[in-house]
Protein backbone atom coordinates (compact mmCIF):
# COMPACT_ATOMS: atom_id res chain seq x y z
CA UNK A 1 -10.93 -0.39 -8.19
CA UNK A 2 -11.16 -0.52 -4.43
CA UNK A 3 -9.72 -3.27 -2.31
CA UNK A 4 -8.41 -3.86 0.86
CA UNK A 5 -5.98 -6.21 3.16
CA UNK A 6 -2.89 -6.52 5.52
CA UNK A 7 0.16 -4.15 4.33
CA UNK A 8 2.95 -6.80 4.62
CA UNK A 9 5.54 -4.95 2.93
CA UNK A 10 6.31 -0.92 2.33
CA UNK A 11 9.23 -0.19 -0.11
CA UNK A 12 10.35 3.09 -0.92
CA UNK A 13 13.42 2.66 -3.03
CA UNK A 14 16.16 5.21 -3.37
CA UNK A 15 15.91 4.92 -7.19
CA UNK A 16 11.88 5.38 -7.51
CA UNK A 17 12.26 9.00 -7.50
CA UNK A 18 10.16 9.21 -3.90
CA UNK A 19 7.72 6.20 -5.26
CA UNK A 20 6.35 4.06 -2.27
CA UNK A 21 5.32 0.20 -3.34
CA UNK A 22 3.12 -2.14 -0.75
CA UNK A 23 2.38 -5.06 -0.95
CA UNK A 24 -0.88 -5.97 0.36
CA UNK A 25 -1.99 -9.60 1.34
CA UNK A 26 -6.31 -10.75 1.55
CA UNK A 27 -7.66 -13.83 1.61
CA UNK A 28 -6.97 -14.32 -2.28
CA UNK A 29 -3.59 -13.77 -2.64
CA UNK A 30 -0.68 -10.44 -2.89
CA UNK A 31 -1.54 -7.86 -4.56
CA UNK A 32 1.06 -4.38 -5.60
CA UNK A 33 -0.01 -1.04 -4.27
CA UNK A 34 1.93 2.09 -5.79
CA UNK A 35 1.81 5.20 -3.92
CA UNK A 36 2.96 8.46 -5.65
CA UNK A 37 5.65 10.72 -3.32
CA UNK A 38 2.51 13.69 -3.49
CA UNK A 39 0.37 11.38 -2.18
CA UNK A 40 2.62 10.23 -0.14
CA UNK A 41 4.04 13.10 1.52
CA UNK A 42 -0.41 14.08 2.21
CA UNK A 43 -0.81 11.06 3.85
CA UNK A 44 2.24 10.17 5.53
CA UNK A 45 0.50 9.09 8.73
CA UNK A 46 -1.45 6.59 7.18
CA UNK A 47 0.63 5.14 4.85
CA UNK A 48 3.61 4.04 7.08
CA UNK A 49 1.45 3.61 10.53
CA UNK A 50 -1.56 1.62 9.56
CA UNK A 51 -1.52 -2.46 8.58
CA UNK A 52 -4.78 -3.42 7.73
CA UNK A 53 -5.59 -0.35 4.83
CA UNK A 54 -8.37 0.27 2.11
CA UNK A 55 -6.92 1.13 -1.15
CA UNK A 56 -8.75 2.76 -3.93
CA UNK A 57 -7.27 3.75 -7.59
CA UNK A 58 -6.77 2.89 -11.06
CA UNK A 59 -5.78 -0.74 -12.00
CA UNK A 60 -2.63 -0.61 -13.91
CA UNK A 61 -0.96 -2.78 -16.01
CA UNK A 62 2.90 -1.66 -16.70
CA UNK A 63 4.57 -4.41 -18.91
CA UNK A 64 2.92 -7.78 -17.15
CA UNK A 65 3.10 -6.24 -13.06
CA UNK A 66 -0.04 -5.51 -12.29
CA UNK A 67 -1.24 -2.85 -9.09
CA UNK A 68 -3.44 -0.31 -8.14
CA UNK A 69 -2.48 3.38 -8.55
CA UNK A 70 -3.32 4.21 -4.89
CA UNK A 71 -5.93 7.80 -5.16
CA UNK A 72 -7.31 6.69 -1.72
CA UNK A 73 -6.38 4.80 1.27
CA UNK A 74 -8.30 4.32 4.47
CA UNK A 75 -6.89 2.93 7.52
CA UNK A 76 -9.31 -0.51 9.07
CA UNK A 77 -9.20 -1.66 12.58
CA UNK A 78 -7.02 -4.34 13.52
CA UNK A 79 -9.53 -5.63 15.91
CA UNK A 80 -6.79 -6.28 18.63
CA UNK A 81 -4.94 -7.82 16.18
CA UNK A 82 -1.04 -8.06 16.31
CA UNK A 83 1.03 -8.69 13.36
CA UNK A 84 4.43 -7.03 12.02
CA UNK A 85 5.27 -5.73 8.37
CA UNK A 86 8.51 -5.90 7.05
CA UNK A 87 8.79 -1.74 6.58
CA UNK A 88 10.94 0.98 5.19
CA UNK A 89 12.39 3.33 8.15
């Protein structure tokens, strides 16, 4: 599946064994992005800089929570625009 929106939350719990969770807002709704700490640690850049991303994976479906198994993500331009997500440091 490939989709795309505004990252308005990055998670990377203590317990998720170096697991990174976004959520990621478009014009339909919230949807759950789950990043893998390999992926993670290859894209680093992109996944804790960029807000507006391009996410491309698997859809999953792990006892009712649905979200894409991010395999690709692709930063898009803001187009000047400023907004804040509520990120891990």
């Amino acid at each position: 599946m490939r989709t795309a929106g505004l990252a308005i939350v990055k998670q990377r719990p203590g317990m998720a064994k170096g697991m990174v969770f976004l959520s990621v807002a478009d014009e339909t709704g919230i949807f759950n992005v789950m990043v893998t700490k390999e992926f993670f640690e290859r894209n680093r850049q992109t996944v804790t800089l960029c807000k507006f991303i391009s996410v491309e994976g698997p859809l999953q479906n792990d006892a009712g929570v649905v979200h894409v198994r991010c395999k690709r993500m692709t930063p898009l331009p803001g187009r000047g625009l400023e907004v804040e997500s509520h990120d891990f440091h």
